[in-house]
Protein backbone atom coordinates (compact mmCIF):
# COMPACT_ATOMS: atom_id res chain seq x y z
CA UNK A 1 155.39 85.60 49.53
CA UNK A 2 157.07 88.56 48.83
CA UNK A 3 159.27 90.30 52.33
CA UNK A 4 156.48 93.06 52.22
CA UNK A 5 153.59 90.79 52.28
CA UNK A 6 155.06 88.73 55.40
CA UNK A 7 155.84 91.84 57.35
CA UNK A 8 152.15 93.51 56.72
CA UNK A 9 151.08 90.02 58.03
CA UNK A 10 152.73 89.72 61.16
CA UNK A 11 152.94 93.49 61.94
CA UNK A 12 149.42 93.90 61.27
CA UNK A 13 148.19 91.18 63.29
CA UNK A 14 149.91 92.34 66.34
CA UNK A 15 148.47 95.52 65.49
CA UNK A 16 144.95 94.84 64.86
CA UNK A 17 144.85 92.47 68.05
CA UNK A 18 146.33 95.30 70.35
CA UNK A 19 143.57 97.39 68.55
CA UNK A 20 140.78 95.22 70.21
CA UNK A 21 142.29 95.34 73.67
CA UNK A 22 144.20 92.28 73.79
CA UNK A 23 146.87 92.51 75.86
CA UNK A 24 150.74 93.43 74.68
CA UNK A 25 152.07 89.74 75.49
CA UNK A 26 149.19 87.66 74.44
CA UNK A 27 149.04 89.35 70.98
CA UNK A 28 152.46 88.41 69.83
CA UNK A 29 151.67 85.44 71.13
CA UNK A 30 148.61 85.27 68.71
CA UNK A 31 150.59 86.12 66.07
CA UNK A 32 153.66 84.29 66.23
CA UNK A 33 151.10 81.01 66.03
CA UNK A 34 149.57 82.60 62.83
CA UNK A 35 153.15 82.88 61.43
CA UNK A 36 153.92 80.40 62.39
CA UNK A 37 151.28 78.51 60.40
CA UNK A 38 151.61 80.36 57.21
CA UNK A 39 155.91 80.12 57.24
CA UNK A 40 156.58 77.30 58.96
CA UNK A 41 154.28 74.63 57.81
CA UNK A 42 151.42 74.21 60.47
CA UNK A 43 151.44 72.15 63.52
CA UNK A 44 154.84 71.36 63.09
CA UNK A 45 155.95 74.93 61.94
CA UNK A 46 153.96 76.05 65.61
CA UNK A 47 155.68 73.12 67.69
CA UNK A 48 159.36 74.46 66.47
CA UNK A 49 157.65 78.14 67.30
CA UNK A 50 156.96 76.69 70.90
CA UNK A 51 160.08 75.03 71.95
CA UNK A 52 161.80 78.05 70.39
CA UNK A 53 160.02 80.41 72.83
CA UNK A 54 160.87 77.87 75.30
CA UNK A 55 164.51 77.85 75.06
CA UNK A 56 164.32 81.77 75.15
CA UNK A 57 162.58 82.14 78.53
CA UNK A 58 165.06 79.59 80.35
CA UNK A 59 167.57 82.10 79.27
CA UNK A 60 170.22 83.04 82.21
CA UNK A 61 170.34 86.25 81.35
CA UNK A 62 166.44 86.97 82.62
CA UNK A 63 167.73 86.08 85.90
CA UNK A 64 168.68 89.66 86.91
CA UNK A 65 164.94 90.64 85.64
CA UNK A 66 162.92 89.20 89.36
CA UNK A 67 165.94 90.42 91.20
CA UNK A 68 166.20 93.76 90.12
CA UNK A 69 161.95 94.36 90.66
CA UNK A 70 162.50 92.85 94.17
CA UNK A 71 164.78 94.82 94.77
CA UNK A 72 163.17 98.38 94.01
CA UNK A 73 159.69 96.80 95.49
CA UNK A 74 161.73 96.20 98.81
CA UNK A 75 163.12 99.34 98.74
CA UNK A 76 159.80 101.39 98.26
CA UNK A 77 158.13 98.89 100.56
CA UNK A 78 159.98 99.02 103.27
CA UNK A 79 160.36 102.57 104.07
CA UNK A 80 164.02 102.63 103.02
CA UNK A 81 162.95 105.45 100.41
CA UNK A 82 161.48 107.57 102.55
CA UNK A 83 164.26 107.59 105.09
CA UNK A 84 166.84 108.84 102.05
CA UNK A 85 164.42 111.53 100.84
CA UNK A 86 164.20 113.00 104.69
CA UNK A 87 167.85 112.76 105.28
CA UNK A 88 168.11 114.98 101.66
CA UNK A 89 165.73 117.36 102.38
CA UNK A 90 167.65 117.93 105.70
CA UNK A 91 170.71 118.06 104.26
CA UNK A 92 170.25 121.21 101.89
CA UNK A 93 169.03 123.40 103.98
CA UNK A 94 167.91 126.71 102.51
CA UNK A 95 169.21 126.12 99.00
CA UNK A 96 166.86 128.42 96.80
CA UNK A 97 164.68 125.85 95.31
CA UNK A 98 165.43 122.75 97.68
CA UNK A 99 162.65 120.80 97.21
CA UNK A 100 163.13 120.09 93.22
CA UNK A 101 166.94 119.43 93.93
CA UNK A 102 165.84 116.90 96.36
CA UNK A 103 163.71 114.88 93.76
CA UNK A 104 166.52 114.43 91.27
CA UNK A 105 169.40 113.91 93.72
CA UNK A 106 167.06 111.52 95.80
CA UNK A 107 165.59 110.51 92.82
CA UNK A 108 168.61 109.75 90.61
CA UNK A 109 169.37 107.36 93.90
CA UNK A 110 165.69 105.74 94.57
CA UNK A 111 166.14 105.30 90.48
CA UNK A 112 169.14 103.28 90.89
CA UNK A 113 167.59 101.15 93.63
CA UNK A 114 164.04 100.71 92.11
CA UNK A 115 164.80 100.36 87.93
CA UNK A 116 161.25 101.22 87.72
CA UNK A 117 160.63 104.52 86.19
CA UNK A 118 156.54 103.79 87.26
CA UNK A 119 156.92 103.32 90.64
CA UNK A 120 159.71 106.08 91.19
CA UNK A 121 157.45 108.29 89.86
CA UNK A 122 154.19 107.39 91.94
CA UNK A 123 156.34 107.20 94.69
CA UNK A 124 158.09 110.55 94.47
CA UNK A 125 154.75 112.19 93.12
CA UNK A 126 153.08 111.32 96.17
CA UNK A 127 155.74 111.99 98.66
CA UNK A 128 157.30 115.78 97.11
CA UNK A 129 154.58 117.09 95.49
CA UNK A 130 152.20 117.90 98.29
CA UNK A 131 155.14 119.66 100.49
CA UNK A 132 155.69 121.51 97.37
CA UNK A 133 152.46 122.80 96.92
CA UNK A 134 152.39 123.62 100.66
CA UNK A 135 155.62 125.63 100.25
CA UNK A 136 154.13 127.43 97.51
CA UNK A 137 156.12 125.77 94.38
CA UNK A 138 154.95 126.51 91.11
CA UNK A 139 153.33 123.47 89.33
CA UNK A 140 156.33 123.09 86.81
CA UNK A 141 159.07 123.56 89.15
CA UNK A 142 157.49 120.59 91.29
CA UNK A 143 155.56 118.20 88.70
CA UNK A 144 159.03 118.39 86.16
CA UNK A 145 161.71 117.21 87.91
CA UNK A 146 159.71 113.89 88.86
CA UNK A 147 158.47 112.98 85.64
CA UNK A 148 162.09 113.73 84.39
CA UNK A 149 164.14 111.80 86.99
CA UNK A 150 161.80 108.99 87.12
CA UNK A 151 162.73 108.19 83.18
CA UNK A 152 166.47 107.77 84.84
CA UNK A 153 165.50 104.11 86.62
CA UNK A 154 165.37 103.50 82.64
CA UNK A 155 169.25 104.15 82.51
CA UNK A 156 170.98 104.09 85.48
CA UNK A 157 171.08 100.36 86.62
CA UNK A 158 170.02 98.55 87.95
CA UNK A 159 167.43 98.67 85.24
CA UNK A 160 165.10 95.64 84.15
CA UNK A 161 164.43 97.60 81.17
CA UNK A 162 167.57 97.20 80.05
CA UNK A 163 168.22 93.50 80.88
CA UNK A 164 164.87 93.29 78.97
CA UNK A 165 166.21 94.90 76.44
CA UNK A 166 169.73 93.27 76.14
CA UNK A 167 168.31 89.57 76.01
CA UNK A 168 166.01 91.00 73.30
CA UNK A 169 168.69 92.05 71.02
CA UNK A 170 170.78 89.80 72.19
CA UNK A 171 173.75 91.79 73.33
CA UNK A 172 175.43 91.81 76.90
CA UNK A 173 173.69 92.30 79.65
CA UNK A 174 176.15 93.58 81.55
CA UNK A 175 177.74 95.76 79.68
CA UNK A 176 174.55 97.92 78.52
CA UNK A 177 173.60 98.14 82.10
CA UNK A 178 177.33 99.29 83.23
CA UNK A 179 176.63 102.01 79.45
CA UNK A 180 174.13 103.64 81.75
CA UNK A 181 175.98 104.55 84.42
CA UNK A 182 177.68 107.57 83.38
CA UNK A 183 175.51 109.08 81.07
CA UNK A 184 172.57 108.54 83.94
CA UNK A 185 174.52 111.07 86.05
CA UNK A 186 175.10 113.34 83.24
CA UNK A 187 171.41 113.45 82.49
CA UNK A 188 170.77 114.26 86.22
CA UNK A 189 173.65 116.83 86.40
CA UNK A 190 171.69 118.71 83.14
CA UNK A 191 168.33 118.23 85.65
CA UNK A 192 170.28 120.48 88.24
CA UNK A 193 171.11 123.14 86.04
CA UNK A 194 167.86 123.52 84.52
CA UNK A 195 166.57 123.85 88.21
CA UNK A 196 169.09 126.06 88.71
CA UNK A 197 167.70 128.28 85.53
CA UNK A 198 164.91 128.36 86.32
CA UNK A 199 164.98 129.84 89.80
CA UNK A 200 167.45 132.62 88.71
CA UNK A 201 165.24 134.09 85.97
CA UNK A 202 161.82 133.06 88.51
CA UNK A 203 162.80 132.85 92.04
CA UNK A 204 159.23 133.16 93.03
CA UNK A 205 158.49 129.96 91.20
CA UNK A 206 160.27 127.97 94.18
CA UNK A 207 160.02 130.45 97.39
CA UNK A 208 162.75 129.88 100.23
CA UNK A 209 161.60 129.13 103.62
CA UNK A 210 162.88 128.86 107.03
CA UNK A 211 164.27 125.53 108.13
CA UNK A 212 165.58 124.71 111.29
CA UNK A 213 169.58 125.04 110.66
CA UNK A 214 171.39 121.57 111.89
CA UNK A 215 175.03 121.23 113.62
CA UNK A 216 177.95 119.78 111.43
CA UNK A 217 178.02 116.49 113.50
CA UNK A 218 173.95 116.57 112.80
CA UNK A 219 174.45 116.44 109.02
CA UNK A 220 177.23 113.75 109.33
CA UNK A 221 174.88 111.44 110.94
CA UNK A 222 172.44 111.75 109.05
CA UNK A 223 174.68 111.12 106.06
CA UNK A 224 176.37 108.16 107.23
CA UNK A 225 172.51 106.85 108.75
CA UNK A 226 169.87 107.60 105.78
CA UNK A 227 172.02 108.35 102.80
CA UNK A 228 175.32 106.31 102.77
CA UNK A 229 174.27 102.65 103.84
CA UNK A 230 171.15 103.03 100.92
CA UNK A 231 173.23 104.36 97.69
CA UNK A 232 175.95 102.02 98.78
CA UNK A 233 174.00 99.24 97.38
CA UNK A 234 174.24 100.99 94.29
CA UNK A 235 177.48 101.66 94.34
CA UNK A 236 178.95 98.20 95.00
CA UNK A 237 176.74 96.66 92.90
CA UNK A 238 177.72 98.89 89.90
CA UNK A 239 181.36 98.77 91.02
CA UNK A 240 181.43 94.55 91.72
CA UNK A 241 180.35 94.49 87.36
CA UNK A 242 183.12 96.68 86.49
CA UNK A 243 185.47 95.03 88.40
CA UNK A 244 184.32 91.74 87.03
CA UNK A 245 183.45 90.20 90.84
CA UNK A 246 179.95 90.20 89.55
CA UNK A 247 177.91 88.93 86.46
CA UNK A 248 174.95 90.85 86.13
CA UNK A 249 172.75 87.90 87.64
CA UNK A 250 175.16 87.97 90.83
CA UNK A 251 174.93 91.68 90.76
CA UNK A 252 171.50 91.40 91.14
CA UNK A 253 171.07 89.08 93.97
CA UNK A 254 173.85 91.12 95.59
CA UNK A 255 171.41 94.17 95.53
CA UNK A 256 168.37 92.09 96.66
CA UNK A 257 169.82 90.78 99.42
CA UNK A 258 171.71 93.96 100.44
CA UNK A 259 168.34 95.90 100.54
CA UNK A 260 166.94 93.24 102.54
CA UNK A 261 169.56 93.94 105.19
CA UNK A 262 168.70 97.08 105.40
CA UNK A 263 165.56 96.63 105.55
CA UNK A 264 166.03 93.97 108.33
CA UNK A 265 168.46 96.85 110.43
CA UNK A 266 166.13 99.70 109.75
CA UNK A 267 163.42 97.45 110.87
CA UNK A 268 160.98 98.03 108.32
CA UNK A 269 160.73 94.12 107.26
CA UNK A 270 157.32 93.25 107.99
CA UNK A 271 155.43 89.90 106.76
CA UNK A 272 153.23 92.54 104.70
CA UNK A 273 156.29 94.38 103.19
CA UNK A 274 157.92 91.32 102.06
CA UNK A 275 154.52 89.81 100.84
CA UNK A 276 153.79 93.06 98.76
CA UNK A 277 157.14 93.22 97.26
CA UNK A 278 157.24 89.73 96.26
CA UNK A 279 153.47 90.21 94.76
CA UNK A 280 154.97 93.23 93.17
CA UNK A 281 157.78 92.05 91.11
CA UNK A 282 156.49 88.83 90.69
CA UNK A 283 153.83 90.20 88.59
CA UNK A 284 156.00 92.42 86.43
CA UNK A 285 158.41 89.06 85.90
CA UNK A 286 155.92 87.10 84.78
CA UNK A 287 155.05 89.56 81.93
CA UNK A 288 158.17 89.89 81.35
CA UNK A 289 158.87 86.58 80.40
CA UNK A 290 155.81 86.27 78.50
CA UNK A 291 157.12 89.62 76.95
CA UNK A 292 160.20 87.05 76.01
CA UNK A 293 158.41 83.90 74.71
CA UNK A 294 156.81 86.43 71.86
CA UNK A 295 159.74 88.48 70.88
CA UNK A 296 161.91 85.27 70.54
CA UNK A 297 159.86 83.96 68.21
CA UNK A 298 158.72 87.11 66.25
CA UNK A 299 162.24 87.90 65.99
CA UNK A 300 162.64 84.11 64.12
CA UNK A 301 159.50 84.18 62.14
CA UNK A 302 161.08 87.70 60.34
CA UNK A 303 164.18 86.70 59.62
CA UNK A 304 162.36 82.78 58.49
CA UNK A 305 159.56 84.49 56.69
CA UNK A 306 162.56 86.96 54.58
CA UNK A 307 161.17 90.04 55.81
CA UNK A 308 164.18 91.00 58.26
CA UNK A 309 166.31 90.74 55.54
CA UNK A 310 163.98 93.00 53.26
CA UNK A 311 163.34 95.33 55.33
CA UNK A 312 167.01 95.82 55.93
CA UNK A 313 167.68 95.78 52.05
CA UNK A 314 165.20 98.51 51.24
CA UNK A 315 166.19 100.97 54.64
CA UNK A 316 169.88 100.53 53.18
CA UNK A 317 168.48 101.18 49.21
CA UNK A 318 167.96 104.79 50.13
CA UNK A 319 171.84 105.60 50.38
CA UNK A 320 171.77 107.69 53.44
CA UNK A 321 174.21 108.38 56.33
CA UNK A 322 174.08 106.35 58.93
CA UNK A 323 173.74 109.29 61.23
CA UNK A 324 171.09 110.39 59.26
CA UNK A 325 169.69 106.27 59.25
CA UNK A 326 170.07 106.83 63.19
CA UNK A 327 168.31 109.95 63.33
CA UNK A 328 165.14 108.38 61.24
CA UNK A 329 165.10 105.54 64.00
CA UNK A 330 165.25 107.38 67.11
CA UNK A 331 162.33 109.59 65.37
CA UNK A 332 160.52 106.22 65.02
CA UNK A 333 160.82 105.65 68.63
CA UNK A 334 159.72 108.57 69.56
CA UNK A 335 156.73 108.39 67.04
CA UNK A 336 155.81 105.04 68.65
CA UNK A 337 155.98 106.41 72.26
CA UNK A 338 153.62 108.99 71.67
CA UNK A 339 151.35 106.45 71.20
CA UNK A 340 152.44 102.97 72.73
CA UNK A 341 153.73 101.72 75.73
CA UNK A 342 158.11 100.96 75.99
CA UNK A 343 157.69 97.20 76.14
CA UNK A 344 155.28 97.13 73.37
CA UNK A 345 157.84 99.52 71.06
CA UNK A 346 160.50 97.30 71.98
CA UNK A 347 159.12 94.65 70.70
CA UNK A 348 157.99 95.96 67.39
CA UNK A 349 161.25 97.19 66.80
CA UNK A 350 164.00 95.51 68.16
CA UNK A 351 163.70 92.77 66.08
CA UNK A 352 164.02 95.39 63.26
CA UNK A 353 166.37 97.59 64.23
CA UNK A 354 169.48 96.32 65.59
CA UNK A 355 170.36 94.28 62.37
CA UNK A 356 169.85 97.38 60.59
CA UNK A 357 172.31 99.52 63.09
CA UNK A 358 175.15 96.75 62.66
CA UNK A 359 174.82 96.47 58.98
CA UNK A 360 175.33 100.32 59.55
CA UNK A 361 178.58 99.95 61.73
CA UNK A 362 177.03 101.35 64.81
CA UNK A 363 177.72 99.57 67.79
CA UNK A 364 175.06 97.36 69.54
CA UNK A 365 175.64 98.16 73.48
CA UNK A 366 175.64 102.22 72.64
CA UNK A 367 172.80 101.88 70.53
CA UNK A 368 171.13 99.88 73.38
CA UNK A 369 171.42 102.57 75.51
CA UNK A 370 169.70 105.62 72.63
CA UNK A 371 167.16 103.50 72.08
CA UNK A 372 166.59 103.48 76.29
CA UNK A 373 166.93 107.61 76.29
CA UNK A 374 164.10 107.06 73.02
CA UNK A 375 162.03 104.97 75.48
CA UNK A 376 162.56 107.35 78.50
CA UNK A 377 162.00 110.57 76.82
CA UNK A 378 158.67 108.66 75.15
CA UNK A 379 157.50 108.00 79.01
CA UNK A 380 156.88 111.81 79.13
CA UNK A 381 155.97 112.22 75.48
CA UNK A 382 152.43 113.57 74.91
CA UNK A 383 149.66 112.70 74.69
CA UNK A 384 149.52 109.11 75.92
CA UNK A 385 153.44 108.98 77.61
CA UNK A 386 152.83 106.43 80.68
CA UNK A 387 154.38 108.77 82.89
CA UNK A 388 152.39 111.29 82.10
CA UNK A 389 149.41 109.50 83.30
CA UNK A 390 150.98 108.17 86.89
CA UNK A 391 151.71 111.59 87.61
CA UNK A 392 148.23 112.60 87.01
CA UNK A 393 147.31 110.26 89.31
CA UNK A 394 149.09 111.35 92.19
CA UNK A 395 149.41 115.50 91.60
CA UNK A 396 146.71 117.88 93.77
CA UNK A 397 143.14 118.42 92.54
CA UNK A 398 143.09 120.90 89.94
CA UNK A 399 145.79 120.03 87.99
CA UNK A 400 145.20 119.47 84.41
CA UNK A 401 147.27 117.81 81.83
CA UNK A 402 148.59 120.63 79.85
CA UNK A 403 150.04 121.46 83.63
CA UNK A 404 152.10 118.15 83.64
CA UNK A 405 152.53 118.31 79.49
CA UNK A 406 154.29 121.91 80.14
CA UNK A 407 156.20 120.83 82.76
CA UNK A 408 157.49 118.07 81.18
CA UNK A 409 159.28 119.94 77.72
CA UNK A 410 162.53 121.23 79.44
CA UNK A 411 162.95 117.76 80.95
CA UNK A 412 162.33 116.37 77.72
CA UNK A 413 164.62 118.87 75.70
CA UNK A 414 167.52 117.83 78.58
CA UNK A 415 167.34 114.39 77.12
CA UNK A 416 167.68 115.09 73.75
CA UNK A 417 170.80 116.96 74.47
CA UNK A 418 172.24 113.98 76.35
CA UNK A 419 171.39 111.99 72.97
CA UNK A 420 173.19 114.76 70.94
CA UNK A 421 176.01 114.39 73.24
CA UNK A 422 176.27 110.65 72.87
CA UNK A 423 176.04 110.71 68.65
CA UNK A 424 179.12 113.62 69.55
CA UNK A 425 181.05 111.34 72.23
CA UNK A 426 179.87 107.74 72.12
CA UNK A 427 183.07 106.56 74.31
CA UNK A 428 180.74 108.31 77.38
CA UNK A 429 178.92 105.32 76.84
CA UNK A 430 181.37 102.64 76.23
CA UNK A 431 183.85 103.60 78.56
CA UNK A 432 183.17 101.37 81.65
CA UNK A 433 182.20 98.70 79.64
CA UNK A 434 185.25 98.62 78.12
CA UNK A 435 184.40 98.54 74.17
């Protein structure tokens, strides 16, 4: 069978089962065992397929996966987020346009703790947007930054995304997550300044208000309360990888079990808490790994079948740059997001493109981290970006979706300048982890 022929076949099932509602995992699953069969020689070609998805789930590096999700889920749970967003909010005072600086500073920080772009989103959504309205925001300068900054739990670690990712392609966990880190706060510095714009040339679009001023010694406690003992988490998480006192899988029980502390001072541990953040990332884990046990063995059936290697043969046959061969990818991506869900373009392409971006000299962990601004500028891509949807679901009666598909360009267009500024100065990237 000619490479063509065995890519239509596997692509194409995946595709046509995903057509008739059958769910992301299960699909590849259903097609790996036709593969399978038609490469590998039947039962026997399907029992190799098995233990091979076997051997890929009991992985180490998934470990980090569970404890990342708890982590966020305690953190939402638990009322730790709330008590950072307050503390904020207090904090700036009568800064023209407070409110939206609040979700992307407190935002960039819940993003750190959660790594789920999702539930940052619901969760800022339904705790900024009605004080907004209240205040009188307009719907961009209050729906924007919190479809924008909940893309950054995508990038800034800890992100399961990105351990997802990494054990997909098979490249170091650690060092795509510690890739993030600085062009995360880059992204959320260019989040600022748009703000910034866009209350100088509209300052009606975020009207100031009175606030009740606070004391010097006031500010400092809240600081060193509400704001401090949460990002620190972060922070010596983060800074125990770098340093190499962490792997990534020690990093994340670290975090875990530093929320929970908090949690435990703060005294919002409740039975209930705990029981919905275990319920919470458990279910997101287990898809995960199912997520896995498929790409593992589509990954094998393409190169088995020839068709990784043919693909890769004919994408090279054209003669172009490799920027230009970059450029076509990302566009891919973004294609695919328009459309499809990250997880699901992950799998479709991984598999596909990282031996094409090494054959092209690129380097694995920084093209890791473009395909991760691809999938977080796809969350808000219309029409079908997830994100796009979760914010629907939590903004005030009456607000349509070209409301939240307007809002969601300059955010979008603040992205695409970070990946123009990564093609221009990949070492942003590969800096801290030291490549």
């Amino acid at each position: 069978m000619e490479w063509y022929d065995a890519l239509g076949l596997l692509l194409g099932s995946i595709l046509v089962l995903m057509a008739i509602g059958m769910p992301v995992a299960l699909a590849f699953l259903a097609a790996n065992v036709i593969g399978a069969w038609v490469f590998m020689g039947g039962w026997a070609g399907i029992t190799q397929m098995l233990n091979n998805g076997f051997g890929a789930v009991t992985s180490f590096a998934l470990v980090p996966i569970p404890l990342f999700l708890l982590m966020g889920e305690l953190f939402f749970h638990t009322g730790l987020g709330n008590r950072m967003f307050s503390a904020i909010d207090k904090l700036l005072g009568r800064v023209p346009g407070r409110l939206s600086y609040v979700t992307v500073i407190g935002g960039t920080g819940f993003s750190t703790l959660s790594g789920s772009s999702m539930g940052s989103t619901a969760l800022l959504g339904s705790l900024m947007v009605p004080e907004m309205i209240k205040r009188g925001y307009k719907k961009h300068m209050s729906i924007g930054p919190i479809m924008g900054t909940g893309g950054l739990a995508i990038i800034i670690p800890p992100s399961a995304l990105a351990v997802l990712l990494a054990t997909l392609a098979r490249i170091d966990v650690g060092a795509l997550l510690l890739a993030g880190v600085i062009p995360g706060l880059i992204l959320a510095g260019l989040y600022i300044l748009l703000i910034w714009f866009q209350v100088k040339i509209d300052p009606e679009a975020a009207p100031a208000y009175e606030v009740t001023p606070m004391s010097l010694a006031e500010k400092l406690t809240l600081v060193l309360r509400d704001v401090i003992p949460m990002l620190s988490v972060m922070v010596l998480t983060v800074a125990g990888m770098i340093g190499g006192v962490f792997t990534p899988s020690e990093a994340a029980a670290f975090g875990a079990l530093g929320v929970l502390v908090l949690a435990v001072i703060y005294r919002g541990l409740s039975w209930a808490s705990l029981k919905n953040s275990v319920h919470g990332a458990l279910k997101v884990t287990l898809m995960a790994y199912l997520i896995v046990f498929g790409s593992a063995t589509f990954s094998q059936l393409l190169a088995f079948s020839g068709a990784s290697r043919g693909l890769i043969n004919w994408a090279t046959g054209f003669e172009l740059a490799p920027l230009m061969m970059l450029l076509v990818m990302f566009g891919v991506l973004l294609m695919l997001g328009m459309f499809m869900e990250q997880i699901s373009i992950m799998l479709l392409t991984v598999p596909i493109f990282f031996p094409l971006i090494q054959t092209l000299g690129f380097d694995p962990v920084w093209f890791g981290l473009v395909m991760l601004l691809a999938l977080e500028i796809s969350f808000t891509t219309p029409p079908f970006g997830l994100l796009l949807f979760v914010m629907k679901g939590v903004a005030p009666p009456g607000t349509t979706m070209r409301d939240i598909y307007m809002a969601a360009f300059p955010y979008i267009g603040c992205s695409l300048v970070l990946v123009g500024i990564l093609i221009a100065f990949p070492e942003l990237a590969l800096w801290l982890p030291g490549r």
